[in-house]
C-alpha atoms as a PDB file:
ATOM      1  CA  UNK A   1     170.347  11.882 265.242  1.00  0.00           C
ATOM      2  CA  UNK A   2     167.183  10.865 266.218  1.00  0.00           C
ATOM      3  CA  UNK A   3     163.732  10.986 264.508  1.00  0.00           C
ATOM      4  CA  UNK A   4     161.784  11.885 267.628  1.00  0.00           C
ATOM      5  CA  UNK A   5     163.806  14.955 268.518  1.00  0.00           C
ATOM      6  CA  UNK A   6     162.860  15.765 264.522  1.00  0.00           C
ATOM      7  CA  UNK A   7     159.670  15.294 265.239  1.00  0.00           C
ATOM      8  CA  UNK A   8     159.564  17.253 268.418  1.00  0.00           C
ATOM      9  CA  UNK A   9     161.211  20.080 266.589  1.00  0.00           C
ATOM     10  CA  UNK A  10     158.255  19.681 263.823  1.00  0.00           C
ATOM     11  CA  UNK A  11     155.585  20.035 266.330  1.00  0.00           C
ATOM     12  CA  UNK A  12     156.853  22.794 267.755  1.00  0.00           C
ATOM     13  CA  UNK A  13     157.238  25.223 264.676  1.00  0.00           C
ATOM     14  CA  UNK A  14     153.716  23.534 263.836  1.00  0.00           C
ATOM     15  CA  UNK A  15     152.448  24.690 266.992  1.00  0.00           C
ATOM     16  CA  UNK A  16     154.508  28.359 266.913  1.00  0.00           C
ATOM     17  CA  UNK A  17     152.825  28.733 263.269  1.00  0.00           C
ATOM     18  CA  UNK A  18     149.709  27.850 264.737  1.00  0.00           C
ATOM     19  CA  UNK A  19     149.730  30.193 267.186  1.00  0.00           C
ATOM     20  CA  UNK A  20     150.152  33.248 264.864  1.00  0.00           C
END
C-alpha cells in the first residue's frame, strides 16, 4: 500500500466535505 494513494484518498473526502 502506498501513502500517496492514502493521501489522495484524504484529499478527496477533504475536498467532497468541503464542498457540502
Amino acid at each position: 500500500k502506498s501513502p500517496e494513494l492514502l493521501n489522495f484518498h484524504k484529499d478527496l473526502v477533504s475536498l467532497e466535505e468541503a464542498s457540502k
